[in-house]
C-alpha atoms as a PDB file:
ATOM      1  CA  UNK A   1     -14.759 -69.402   4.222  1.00  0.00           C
ATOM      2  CA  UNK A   2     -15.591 -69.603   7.948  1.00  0.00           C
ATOM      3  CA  UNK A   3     -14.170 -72.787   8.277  1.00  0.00           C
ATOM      4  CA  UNK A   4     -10.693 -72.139   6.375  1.00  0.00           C
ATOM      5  CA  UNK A   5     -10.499 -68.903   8.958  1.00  0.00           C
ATOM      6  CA  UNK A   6     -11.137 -71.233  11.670  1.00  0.00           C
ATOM      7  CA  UNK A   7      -8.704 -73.514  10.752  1.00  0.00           C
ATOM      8  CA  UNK A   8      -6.199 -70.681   9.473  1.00  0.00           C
ATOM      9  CA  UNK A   9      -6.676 -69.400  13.229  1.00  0.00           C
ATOM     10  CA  UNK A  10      -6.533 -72.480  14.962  1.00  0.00           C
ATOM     11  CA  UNK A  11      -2.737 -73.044  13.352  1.00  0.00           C
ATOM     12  CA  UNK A  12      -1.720 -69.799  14.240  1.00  0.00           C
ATOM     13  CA  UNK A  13      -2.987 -69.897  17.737  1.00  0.00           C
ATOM     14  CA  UNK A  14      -1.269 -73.381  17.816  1.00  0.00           C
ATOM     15  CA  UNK A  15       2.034 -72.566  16.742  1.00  0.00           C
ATOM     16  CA  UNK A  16       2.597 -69.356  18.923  1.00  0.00           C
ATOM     17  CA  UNK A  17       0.877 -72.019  21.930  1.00  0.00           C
ATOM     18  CA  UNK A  18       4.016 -74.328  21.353  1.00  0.00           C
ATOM     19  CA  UNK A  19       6.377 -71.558  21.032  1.00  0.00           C
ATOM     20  CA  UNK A  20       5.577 -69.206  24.690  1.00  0.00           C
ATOM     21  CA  UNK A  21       4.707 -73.171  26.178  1.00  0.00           C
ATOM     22  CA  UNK A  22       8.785 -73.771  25.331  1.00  0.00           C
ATOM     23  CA  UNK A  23       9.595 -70.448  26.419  1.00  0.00           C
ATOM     24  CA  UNK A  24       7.829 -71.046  29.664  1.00  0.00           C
ATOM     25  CA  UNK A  25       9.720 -74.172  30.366  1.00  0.00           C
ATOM     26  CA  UNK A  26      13.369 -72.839  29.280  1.00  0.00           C
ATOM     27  CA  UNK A  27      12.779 -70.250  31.813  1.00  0.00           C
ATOM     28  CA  UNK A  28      11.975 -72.891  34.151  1.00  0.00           C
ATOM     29  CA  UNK A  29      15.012 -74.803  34.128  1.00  0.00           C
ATOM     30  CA  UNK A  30      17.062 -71.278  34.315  1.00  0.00           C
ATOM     31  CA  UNK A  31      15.706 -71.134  37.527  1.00  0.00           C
ATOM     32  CA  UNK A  32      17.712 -73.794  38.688  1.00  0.00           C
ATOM     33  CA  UNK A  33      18.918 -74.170  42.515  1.00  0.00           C
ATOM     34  CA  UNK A  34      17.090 -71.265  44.558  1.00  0.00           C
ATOM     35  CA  UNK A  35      16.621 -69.699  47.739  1.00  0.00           C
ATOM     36  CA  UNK A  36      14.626 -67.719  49.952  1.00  0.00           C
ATOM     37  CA  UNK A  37      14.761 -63.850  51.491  1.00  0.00           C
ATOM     38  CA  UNK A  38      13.248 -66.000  54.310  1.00  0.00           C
ATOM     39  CA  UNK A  39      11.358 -63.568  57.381  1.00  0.00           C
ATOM     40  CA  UNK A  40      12.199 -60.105  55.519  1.00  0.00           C
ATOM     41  CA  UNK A  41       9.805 -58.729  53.965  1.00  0.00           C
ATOM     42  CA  UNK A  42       6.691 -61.200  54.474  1.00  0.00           C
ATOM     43  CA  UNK A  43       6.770 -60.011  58.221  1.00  0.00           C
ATOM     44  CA  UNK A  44       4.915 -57.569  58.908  1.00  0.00           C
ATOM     45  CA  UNK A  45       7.598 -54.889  58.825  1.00  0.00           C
ATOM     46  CA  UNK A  46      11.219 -55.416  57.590  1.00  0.00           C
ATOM     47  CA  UNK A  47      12.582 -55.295  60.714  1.00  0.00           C
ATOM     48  CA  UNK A  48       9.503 -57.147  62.609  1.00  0.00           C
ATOM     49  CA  UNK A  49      11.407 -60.953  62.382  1.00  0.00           C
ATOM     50  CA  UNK A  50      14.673 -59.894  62.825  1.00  0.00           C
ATOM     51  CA  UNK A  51      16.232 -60.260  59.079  1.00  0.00           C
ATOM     52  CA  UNK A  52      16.173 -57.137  57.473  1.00  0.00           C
ATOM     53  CA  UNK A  53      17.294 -57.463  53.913  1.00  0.00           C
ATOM     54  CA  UNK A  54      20.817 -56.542  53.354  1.00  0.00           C
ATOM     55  CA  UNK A  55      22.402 -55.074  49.591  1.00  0.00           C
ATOM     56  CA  UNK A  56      25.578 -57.527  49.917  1.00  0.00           C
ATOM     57  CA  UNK A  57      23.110 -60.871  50.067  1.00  0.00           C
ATOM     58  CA  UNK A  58      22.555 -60.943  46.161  1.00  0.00           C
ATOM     59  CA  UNK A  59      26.266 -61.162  45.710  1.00  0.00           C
ATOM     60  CA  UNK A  60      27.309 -63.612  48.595  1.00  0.00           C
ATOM     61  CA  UNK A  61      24.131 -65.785  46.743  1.00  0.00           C
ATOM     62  CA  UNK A  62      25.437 -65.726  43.282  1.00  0.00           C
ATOM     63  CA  UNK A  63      28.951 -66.461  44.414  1.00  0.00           C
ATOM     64  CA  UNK A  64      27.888 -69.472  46.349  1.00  0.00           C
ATOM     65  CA  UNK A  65      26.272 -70.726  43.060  1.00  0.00           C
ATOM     66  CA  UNK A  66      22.242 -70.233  43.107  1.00  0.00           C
ATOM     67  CA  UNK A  67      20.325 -69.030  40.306  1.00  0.00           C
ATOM     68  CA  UNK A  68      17.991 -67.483  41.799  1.00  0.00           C
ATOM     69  CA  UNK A  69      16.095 -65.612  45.347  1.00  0.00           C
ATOM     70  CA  UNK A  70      12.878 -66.233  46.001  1.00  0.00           C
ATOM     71  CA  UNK A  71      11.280 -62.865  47.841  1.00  0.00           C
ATOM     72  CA  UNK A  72       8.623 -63.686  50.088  1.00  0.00           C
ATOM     73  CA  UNK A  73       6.510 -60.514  50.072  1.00  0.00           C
ATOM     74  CA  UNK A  74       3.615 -59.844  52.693  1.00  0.00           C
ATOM     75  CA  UNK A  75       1.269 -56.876  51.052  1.00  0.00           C
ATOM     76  CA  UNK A  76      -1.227 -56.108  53.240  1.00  0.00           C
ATOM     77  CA  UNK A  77       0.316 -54.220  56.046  1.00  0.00           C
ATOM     78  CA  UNK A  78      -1.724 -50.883  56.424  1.00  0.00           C
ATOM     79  CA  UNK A  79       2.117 -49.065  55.597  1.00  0.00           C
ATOM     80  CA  UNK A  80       2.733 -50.938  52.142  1.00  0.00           C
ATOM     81  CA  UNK A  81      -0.746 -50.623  51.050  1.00  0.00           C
ATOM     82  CA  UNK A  82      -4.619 -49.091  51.209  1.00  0.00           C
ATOM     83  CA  UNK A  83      -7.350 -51.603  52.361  1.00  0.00           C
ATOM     84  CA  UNK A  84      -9.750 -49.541  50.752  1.00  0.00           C
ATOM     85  CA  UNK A  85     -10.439 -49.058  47.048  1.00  0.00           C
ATOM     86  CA  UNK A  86      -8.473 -48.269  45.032  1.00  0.00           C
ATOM     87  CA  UNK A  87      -6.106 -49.913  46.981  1.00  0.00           C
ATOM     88  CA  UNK A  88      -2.840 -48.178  46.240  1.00  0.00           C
ATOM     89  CA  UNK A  89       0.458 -49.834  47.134  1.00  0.00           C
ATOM     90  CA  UNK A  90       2.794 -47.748  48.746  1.00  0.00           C
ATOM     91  CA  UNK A  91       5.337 -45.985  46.423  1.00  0.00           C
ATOM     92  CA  UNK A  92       8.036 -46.406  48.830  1.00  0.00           C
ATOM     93  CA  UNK A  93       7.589 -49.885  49.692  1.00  0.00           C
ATOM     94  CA  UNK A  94       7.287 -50.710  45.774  1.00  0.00           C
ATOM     95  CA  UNK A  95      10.615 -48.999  45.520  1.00  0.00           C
ATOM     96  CA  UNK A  96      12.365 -50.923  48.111  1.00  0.00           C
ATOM     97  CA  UNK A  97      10.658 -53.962  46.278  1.00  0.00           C
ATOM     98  CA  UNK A  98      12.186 -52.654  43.201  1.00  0.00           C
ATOM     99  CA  UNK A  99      15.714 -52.194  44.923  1.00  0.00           C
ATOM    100  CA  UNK A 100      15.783 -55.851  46.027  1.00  0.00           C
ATOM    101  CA  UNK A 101      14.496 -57.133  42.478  1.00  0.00           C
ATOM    102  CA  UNK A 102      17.448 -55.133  40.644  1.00  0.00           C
ATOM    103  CA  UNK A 103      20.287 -56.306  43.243  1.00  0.00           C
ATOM    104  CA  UNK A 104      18.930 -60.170  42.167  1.00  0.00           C
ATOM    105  CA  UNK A 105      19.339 -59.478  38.647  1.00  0.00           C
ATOM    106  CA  UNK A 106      22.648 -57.025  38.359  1.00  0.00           C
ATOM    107  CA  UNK A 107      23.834 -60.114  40.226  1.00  0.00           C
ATOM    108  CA  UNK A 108      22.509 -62.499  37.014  1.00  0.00           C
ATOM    109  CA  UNK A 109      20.249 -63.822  39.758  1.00  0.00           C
ATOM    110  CA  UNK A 110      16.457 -64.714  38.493  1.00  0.00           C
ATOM    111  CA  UNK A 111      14.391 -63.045  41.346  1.00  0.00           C
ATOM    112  CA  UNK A 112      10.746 -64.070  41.858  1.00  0.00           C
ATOM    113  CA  UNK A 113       8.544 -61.698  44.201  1.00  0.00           C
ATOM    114  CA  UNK A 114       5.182 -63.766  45.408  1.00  0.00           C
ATOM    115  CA  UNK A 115       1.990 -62.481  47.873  1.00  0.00           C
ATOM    116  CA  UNK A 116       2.882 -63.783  50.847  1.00  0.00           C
ATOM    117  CA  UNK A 117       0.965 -64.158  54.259  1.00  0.00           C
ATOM    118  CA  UNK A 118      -2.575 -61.953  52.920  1.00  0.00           C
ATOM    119  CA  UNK A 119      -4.721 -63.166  55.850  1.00  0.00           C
ATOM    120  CA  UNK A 120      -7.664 -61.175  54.490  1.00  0.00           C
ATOM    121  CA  UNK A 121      -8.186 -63.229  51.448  1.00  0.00           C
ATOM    122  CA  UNK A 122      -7.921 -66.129  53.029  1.00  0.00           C
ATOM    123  CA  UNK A 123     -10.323 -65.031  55.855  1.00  0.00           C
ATOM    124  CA  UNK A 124     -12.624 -63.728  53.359  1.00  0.00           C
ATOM    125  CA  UNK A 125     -12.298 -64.601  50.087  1.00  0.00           C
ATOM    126  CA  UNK A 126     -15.055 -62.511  47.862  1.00  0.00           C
ATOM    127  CA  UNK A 127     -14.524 -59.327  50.030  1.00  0.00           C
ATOM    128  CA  UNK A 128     -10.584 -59.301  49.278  1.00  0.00           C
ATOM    129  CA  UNK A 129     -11.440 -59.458  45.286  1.00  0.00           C
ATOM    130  CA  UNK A 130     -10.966 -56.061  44.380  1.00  0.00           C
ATOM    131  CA  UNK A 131      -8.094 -55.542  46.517  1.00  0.00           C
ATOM    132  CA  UNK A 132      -6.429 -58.767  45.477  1.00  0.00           C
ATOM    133  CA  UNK A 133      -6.526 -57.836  41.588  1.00  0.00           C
ATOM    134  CA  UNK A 134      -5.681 -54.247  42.416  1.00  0.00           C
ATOM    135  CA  UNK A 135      -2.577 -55.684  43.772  1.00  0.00           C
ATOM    136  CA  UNK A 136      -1.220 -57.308  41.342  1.00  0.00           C
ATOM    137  CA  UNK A 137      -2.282 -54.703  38.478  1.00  0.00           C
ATOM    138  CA  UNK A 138      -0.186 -52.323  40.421  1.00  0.00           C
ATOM    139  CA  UNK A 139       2.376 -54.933  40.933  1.00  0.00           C
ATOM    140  CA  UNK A 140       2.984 -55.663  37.070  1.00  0.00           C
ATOM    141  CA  UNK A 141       2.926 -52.024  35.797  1.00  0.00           C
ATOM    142  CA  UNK A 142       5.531 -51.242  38.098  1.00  0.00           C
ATOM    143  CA  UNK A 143       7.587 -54.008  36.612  1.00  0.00           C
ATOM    144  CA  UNK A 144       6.033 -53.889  32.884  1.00  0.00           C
ATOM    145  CA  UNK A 145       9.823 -53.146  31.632  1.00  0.00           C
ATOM    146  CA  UNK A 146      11.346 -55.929  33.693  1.00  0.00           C
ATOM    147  CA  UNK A 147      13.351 -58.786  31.829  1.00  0.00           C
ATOM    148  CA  UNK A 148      11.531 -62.827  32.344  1.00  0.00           C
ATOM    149  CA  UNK A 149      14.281 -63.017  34.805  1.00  0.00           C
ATOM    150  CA  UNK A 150      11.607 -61.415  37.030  1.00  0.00           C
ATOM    151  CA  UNK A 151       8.625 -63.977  37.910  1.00  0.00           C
ATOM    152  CA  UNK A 152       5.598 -63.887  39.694  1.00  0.00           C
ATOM    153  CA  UNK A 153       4.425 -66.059  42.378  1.00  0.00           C
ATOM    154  CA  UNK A 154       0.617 -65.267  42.198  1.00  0.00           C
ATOM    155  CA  UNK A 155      -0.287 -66.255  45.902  1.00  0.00           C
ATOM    156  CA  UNK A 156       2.092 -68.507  48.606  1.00  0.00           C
ATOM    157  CA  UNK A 157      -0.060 -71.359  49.398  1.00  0.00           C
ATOM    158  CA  UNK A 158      -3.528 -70.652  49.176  1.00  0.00           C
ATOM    159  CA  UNK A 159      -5.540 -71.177  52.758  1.00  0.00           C
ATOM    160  CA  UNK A 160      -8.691 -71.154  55.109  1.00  0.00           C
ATOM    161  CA  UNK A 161     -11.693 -70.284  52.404  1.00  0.00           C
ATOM    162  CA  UNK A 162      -9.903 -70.690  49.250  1.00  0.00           C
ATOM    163  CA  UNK A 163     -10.190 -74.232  48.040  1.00  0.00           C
ATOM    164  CA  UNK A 164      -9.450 -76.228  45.154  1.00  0.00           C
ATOM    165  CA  UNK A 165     -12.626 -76.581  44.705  1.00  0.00           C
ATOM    166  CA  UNK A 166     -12.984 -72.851  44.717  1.00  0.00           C
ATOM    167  CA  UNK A 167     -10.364 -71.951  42.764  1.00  0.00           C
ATOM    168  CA  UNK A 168     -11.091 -68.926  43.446  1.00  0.00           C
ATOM    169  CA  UNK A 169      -8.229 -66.434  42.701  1.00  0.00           C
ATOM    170  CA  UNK A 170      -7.410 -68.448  39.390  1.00  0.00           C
ATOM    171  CA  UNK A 171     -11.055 -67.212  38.086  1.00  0.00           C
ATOM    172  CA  UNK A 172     -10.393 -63.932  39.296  1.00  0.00           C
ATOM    173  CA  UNK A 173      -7.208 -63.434  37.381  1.00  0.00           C
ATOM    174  CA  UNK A 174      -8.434 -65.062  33.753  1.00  0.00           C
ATOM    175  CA  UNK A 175     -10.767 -62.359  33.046  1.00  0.00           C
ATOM    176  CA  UNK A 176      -9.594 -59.516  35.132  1.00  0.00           C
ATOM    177  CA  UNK A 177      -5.809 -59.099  34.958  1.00  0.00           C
ATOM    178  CA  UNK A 178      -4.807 -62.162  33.314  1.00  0.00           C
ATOM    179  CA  UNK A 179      -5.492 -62.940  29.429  1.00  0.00           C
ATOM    180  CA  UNK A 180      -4.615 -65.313  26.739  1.00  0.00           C
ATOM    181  CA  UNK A 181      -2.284 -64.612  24.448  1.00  0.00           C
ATOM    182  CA  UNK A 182       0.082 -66.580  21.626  1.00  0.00           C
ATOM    183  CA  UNK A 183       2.561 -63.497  22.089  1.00  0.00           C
ATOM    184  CA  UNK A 184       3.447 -63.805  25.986  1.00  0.00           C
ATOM    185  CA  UNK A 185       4.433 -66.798  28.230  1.00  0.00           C
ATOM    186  CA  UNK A 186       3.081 -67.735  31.423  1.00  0.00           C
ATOM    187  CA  UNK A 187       1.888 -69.944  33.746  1.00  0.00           C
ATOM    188  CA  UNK A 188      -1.618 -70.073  35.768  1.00  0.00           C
ATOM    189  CA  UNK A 189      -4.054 -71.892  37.526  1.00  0.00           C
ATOM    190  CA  UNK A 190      -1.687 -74.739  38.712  1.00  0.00           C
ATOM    191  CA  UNK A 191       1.789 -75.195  39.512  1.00  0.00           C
ATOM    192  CA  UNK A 192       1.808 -78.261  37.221  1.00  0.00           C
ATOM    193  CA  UNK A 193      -0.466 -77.421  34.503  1.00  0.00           C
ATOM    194  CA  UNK A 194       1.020 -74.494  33.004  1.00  0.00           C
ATOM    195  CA  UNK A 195      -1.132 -72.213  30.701  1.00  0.00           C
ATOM    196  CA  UNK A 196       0.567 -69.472  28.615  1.00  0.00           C
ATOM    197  CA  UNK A 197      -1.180 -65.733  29.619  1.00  0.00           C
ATOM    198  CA  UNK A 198      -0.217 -62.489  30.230  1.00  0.00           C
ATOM    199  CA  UNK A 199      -0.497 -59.599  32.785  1.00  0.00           C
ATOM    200  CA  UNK A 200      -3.180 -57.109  31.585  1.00  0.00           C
ATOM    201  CA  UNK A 201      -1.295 -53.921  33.710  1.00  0.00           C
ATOM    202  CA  UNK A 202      -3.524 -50.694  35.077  1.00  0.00           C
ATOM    203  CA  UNK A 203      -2.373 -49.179  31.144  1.00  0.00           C
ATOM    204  CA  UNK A 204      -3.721 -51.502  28.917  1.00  0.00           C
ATOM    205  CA  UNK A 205      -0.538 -53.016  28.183  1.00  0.00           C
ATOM    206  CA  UNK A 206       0.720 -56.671  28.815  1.00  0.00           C
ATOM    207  CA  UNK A 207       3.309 -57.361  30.718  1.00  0.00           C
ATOM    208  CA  UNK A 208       6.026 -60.329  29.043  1.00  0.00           C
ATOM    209  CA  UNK A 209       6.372 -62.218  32.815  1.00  0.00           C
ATOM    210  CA  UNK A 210       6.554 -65.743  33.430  1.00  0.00           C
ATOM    211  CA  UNK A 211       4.349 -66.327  36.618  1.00  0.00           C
ATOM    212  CA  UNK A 212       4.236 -68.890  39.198  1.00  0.00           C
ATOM    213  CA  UNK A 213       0.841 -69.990  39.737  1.00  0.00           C
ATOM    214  CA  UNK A 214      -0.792 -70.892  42.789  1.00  0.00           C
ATOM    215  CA  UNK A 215      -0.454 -73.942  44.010  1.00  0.00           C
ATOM    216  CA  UNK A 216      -2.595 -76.177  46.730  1.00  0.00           C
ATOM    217  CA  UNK A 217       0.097 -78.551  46.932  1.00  0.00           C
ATOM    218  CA  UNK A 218       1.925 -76.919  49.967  1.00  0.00           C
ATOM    219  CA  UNK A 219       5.088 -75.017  49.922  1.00  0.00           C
ATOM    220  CA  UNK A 220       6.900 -74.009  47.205  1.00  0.00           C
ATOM    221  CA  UNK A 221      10.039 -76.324  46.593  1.00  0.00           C
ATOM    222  CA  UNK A 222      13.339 -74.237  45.120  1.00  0.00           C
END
């Protein structure tokens, strides 16, 4: 009997695999040609690089024929979020996140929003844990109700103390905000091995987002 609901569960677990693994890679090629919110909001204030975002962009992007912006998105500024536990992102930055996000997509733009630039965890891997994970739980509640034609790029090329032979936020995320399920698609772990997971958010609820996974090939290519 333990074998036949072994095998019974082994089929089941197969099938929905197959299913979110398609999923993952239909949303992939919707992606098609991209580009970047390059030097807004991954300096260290909107303003600080000299391209603050504008509303109008979205539109003058779809109209010239990409399919989606790529939003470069630097956290750890002591005005968009806490350093200390429990390491609350501001409400007003996540709103002016949320602003950008919704101007992608009432433009039929896919929009993916990344960690970008988090010197901390790269400084000091272990110590930014907590704060790291905190992020992103805060990150996919806010956006729990968001369409797949929001994604998540976990981390923008990984640095200084975290390794591949670390892997170090990838094991974070399994057991802490990231779990497998036959029900959600994602990807994880490495930009060319995609696993299918899901976004445990602060709630208890998943979150049905298709995430970019960090990658220690270099820069993202769009």
């Amino acid at each position: 009997m333990k074998t036949l609901f072994t095998a019974i569960l082994f089929i089941l677990t197969f099938t929905a695999f197959t299913q979110n693994r398609e999923h993952a890679f239909e949303v992939n090629k919707r992606l098609g040609r991209g580009i970047n919110y390059g030097n807004m909001f991954e300096a260290p204030s909107e303003t600080g690089w000299g391209n603050p975002w504008k509303p109008q962009y979205a539109k003058m992007i779809a109209d010239l024929g990409f399919n989606h912006v790529r939003i470069p998105i630097r956290w750890e500024p002591a005005d968009r979020s806490s350093a200390n536990a429990p390491f609350t992102i501001s409400a007003t930055f996540l709103n002016r996140i949320k602003q950008v996000v919704d101007s992608a997509l009432n433009n039929n733009l896919h929009a993916i929003i990344n960690m970008h630039h988090h010197e901390a965890l790269f400084a000091n891997p272990e110590a930014q844990k907590e704060r790291f994970l905190a992020q992103w739980r805060q990150i996919s509640a806010f956006f729990k109700d968001y369409p797949d034609s929001l994604l998540f790029e976990i981390l923008n090329e990984p640095n200084g103390n975290i390794t591949p032979k670390t892997v170090g936020i990838n094991i974070w995320l399994m057991p802490c905000c990231i779990t497998n399920c036959p029900n959600q698609p994602g990807m994880l772990a490495h930009r060319f091995t995609p696993q299918i997971s899901r976004v445990q958010t602060t709630d208890g609820t998943f979150l049905n987002k298709t995430q970019q996974p960090a990658s220690f090939r270099g820069p993202t290519m769009h």
